[in-house]
Protein backbone atom coordinates (compact mmCIF):
# COMPACT_ATOMS: atom_id res chain seq x y z
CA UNK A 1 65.71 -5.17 63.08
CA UNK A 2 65.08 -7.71 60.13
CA UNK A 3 65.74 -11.19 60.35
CA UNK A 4 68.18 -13.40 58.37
CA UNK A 5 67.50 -14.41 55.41
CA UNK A 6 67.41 -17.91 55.06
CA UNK A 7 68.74 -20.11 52.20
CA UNK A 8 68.13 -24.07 51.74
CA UNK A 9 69.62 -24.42 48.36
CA UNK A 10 73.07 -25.58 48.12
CA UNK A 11 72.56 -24.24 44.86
CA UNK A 12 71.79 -20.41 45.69
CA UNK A 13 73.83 -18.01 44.66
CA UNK A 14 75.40 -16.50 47.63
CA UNK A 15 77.00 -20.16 48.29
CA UNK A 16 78.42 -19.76 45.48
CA UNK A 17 79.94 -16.07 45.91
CA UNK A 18 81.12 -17.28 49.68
CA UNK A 19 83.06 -19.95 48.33
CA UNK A 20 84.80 -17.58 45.76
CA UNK A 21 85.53 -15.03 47.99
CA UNK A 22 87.07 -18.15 50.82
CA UNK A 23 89.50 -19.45 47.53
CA UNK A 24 90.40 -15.97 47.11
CA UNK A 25 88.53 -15.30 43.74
CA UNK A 26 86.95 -11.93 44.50
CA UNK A 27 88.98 -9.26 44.32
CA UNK A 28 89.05 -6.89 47.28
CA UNK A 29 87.09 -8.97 49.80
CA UNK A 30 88.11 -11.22 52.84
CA UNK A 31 86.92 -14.25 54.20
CA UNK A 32 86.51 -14.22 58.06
CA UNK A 33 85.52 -17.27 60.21
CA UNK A 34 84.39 -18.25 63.47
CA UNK A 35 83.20 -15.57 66.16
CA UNK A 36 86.31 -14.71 67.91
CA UNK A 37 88.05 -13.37 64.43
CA UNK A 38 84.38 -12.06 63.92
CA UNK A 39 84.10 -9.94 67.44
CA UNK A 40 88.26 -9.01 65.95
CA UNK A 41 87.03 -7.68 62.71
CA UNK A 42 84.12 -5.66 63.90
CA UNK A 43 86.78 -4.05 66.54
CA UNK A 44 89.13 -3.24 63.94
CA UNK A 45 86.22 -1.37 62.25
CA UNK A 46 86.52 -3.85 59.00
CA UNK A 47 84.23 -3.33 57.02
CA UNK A 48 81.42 -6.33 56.44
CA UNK A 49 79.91 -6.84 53.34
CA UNK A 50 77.73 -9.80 54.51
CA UNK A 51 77.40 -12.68 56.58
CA UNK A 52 76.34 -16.29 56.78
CA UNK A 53 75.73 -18.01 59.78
CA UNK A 54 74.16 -21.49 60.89
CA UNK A 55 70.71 -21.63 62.20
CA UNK A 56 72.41 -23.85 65.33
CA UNK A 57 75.05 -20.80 66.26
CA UNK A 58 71.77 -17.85 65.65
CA UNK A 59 70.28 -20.07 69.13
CA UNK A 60 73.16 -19.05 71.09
CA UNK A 61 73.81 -16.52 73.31
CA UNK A 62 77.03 -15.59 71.63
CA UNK A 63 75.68 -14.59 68.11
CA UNK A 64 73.96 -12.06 69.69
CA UNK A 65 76.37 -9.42 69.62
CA UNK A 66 77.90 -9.99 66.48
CA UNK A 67 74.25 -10.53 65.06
CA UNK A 68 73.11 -7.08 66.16
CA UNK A 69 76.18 -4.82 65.43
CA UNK A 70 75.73 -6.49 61.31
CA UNK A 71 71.67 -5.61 61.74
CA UNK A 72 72.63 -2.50 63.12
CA UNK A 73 74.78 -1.64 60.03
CA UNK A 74 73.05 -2.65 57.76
CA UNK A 75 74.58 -5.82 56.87
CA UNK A 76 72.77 -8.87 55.20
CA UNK A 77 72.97 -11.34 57.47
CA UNK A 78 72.32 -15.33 55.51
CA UNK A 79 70.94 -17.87 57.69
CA UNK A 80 71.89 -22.03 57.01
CA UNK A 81 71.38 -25.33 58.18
CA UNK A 82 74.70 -26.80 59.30
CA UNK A 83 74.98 -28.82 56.38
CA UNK A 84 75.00 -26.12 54.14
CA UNK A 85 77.32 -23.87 56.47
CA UNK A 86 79.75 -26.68 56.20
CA UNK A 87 79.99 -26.18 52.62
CA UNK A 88 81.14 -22.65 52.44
CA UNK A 89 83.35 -23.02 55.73
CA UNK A 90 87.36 -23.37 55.87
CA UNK A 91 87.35 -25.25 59.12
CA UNK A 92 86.83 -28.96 59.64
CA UNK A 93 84.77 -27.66 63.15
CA UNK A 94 83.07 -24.84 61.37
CA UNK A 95 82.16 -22.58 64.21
CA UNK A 96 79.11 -21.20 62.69
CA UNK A 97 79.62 -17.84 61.77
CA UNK A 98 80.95 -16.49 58.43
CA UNK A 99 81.88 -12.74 57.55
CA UNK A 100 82.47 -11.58 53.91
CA UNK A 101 84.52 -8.13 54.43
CA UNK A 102 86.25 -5.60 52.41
CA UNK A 103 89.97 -6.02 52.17
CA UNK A 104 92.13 -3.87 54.34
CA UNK A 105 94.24 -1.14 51.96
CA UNK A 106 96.82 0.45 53.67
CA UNK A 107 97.50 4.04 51.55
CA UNK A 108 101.38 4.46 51.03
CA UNK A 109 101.77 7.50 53.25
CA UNK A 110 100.06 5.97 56.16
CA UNK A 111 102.00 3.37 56.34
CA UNK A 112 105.03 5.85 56.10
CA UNK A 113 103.36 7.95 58.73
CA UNK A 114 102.88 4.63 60.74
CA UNK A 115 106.41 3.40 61.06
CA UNK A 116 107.72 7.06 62.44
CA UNK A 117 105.03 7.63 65.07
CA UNK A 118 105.95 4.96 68.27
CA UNK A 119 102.60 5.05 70.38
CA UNK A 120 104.51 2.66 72.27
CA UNK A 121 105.41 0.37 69.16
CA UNK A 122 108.59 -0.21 67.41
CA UNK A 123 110.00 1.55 63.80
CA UNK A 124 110.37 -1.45 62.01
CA UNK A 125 108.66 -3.00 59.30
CA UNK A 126 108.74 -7.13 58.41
CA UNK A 127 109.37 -8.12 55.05
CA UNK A 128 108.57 -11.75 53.98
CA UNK A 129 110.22 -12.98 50.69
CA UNK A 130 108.45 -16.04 49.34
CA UNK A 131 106.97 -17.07 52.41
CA UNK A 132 104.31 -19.12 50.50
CA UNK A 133 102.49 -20.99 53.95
CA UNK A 134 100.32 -19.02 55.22
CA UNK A 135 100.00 -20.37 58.81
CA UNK A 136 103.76 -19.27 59.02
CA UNK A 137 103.00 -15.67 57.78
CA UNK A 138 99.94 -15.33 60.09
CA UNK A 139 102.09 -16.56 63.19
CA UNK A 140 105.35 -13.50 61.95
CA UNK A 141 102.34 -11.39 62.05
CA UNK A 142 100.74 -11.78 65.51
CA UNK A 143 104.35 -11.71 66.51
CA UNK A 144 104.78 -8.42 64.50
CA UNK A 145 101.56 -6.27 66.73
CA UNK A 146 102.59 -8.05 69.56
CA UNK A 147 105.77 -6.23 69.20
CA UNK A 148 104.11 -2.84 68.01
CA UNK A 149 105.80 -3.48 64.88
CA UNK A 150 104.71 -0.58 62.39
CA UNK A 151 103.72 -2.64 59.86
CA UNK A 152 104.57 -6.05 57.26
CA UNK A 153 105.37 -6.46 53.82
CA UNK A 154 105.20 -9.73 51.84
CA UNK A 155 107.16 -10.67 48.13
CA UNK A 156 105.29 -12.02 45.26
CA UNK A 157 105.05 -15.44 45.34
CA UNK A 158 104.01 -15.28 49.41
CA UNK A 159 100.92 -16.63 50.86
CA UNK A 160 97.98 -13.93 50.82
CA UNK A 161 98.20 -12.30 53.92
CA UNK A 162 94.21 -12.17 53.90
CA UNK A 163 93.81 -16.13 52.83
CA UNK A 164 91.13 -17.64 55.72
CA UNK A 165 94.40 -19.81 57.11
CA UNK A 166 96.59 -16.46 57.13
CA UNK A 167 93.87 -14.41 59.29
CA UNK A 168 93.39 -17.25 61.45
CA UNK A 169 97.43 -18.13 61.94
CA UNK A 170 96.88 -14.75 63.13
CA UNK A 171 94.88 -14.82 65.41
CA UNK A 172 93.42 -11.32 64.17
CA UNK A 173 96.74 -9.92 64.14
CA UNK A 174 96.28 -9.38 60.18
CA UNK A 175 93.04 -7.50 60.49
CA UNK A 176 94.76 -4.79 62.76
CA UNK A 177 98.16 -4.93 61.42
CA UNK A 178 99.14 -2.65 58.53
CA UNK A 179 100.12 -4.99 55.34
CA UNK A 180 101.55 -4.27 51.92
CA UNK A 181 101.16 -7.74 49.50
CA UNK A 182 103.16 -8.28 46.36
CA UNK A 183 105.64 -5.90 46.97
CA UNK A 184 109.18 -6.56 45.36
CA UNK A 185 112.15 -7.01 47.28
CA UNK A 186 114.48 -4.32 45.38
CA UNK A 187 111.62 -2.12 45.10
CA UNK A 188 110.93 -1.84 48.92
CA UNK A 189 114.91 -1.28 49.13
CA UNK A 190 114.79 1.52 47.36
CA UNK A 191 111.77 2.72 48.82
CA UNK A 192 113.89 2.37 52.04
CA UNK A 193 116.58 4.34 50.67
CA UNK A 194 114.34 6.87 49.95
CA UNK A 195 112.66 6.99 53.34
CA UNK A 196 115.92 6.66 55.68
CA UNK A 197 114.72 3.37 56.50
CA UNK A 198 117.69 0.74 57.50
CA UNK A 199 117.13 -2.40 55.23
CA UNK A 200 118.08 -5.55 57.86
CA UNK A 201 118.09 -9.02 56.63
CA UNK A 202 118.55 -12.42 58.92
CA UNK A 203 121.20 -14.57 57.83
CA UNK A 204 122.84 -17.49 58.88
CA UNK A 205 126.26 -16.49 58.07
CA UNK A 206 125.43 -12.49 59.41
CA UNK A 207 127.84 -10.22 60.14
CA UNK A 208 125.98 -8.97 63.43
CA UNK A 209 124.21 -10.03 66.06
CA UNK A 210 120.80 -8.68 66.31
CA UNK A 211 121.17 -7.81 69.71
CA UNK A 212 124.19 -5.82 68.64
CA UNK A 213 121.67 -3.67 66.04
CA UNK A 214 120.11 -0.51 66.88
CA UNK A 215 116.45 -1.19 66.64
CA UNK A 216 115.49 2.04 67.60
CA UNK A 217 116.35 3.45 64.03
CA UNK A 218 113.21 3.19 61.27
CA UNK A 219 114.15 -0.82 59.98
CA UNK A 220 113.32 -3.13 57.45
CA UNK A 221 113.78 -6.63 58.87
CA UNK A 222 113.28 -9.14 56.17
CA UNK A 223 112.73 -12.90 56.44
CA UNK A 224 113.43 -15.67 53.85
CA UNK A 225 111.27 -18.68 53.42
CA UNK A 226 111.93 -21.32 55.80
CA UNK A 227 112.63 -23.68 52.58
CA UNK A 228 114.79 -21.78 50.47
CA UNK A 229 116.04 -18.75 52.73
CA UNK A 230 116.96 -15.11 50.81
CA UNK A 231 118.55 -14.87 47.12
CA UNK A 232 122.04 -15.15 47.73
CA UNK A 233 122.27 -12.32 44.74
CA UNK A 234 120.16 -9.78 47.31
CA UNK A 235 122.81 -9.74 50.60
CA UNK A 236 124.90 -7.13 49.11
CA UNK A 237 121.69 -4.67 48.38
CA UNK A 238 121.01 -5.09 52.34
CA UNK A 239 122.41 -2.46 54.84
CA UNK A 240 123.61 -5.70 57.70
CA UNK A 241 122.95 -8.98 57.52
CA UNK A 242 121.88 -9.99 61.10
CA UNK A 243 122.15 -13.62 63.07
CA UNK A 244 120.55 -14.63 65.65
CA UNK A 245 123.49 -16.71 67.63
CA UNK A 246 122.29 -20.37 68.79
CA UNK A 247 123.99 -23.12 69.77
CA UNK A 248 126.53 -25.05 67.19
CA UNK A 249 124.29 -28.65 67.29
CA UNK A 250 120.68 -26.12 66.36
CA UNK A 251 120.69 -25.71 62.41
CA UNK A 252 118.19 -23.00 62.29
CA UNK A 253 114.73 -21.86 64.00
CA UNK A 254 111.22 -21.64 62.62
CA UNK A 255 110.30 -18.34 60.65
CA UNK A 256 108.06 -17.06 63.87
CA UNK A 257 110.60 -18.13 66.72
CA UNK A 258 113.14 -16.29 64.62
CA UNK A 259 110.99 -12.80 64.19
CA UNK A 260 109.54 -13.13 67.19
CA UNK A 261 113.02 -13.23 69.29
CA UNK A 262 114.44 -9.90 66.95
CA UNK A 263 111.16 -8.21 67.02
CA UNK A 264 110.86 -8.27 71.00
CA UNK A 265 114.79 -7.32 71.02
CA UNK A 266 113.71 -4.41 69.26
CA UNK A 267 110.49 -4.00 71.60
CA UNK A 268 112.86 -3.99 74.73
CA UNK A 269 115.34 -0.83 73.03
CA UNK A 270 111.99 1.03 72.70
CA UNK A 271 111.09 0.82 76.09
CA UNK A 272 114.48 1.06 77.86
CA UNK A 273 114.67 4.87 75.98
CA UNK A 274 110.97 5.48 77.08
């Protein structure tokens, strides 16, 4: 196997293309930190286009692993003092390892074929509109495979599902976890329309309970921002508008409470009809 190639230049080039790729400047590839979310990517079978990593993390026993299965591949693997590493990290800790990976691309008729096949998940899909932090939309999407949710959708104007923070709000959920980005809200209605797919949106003022809602039909749940909520020009294109009841003295609950308590709702329909 070769060894890493070392670079001492703040200055070299690859620094450079790291940092692009981390403030989401190059099209098409991902920026994954730290060794956990590294061991997560290589089991998801992402695909790594390189890798830094700092000459203090190559000494441990750890690296190993992850070192090989790159070598193994193929992969260039960069080698840096910490001071360097701590440029192109996202992390205040930097945890020493950095993969540069092609972006997941979900094709449309997987994603199709995803939400009707169970394998023990649920048939809905999570729509974010505007959802613009990104630790928020990595938390509704750990919540989303922890469900066996078939799948997420964000708006325009939402955080990048594959932003550094978004992966690791995640927890690696967003690696695994089919996604559609930039999708608009009355064009995934009608894409529901033409799929038999139940468009569900969470509303204050809903008409239904969610635990009144057959989640065992192929759903769209969608979530507003946490600021600014759904377009009050959008409820009537939606096929219920759901609540989630709470006492009269709570206003409202945090985006990943909120999907999180429908999405396991829907989890325990699944698994009461087997």
């Amino acid at each position: 196997m070769k060894e890493p190639q070392k670079i001492t230049s703040r200055e070299n080039d690859r620094l450079k293309f790291a940092k692009r790729v981390r403030d989401g400047k190059e099209d098409g590839l991902i920026f994954i930190e730290g060794p956990r979310l590294a061991e997560e990517a290589i089991a998801a079978r992402i695909n790594p286009v390189c890798a830094f990593a700092a000459s203090v993390f190559l000494a441990k026993l750890e690296a190993r692993p992850i070192v090989e299965h790159l070598e193994q591949s193929a992969v260039d693997v960069f080698e840096l003092p910490e001071s360097l590493f701590a440029l192109i990290a996202d992390t205040k800790t930097p945890q020493g390892i950095i993969l540069i990976a092609e972006r997941p691309e979900p094709e449309a008729d997987g994603f199709e074929a995803v939400l009707r096949q169970r394998n023990g998940g649920i048939p809905v899909l999570v729509y974010l509109h505007e959802v613009n932090n990104p630790a928020n939309l990595g938390a509704v999407a750990r919540a989303a495979e922890a469900a066996g949710a078939a799948g997420m959708i964000t708006s325009p104007n939402s955080a990048s599902a594959f932003s550094p923070k978004a992966i690791r709000g995640s927890m690696g959920s967003l690696l695994r976890l089919p996604v559609w980005e930039g999708k608009p809200l009355d064009s995934i209605i009608g894409w529901c329309r033409e799929n038999g797919v139940r468009a569900r949106a969470t509303y204050l003022e809903g008409s239904v309970s969610y635990l009144d809602v057959d989640w065992t039909m192929p759903s769209l749940l969608v979530f507003g921002s946490e600021g600014h909520g759904l377009p009050d020009d959008a409820a009537a294109e939606f096929d219920q508008l759901v609540r989630i009841p709470m006492q009269e003295s709570v206003e409202s609950l945090n985006l990943a409470v909120s999907s999180g308590i429908i999405l396991f709702e829907a989890r325990r329909q699944a698994m009461s009809k087997g």
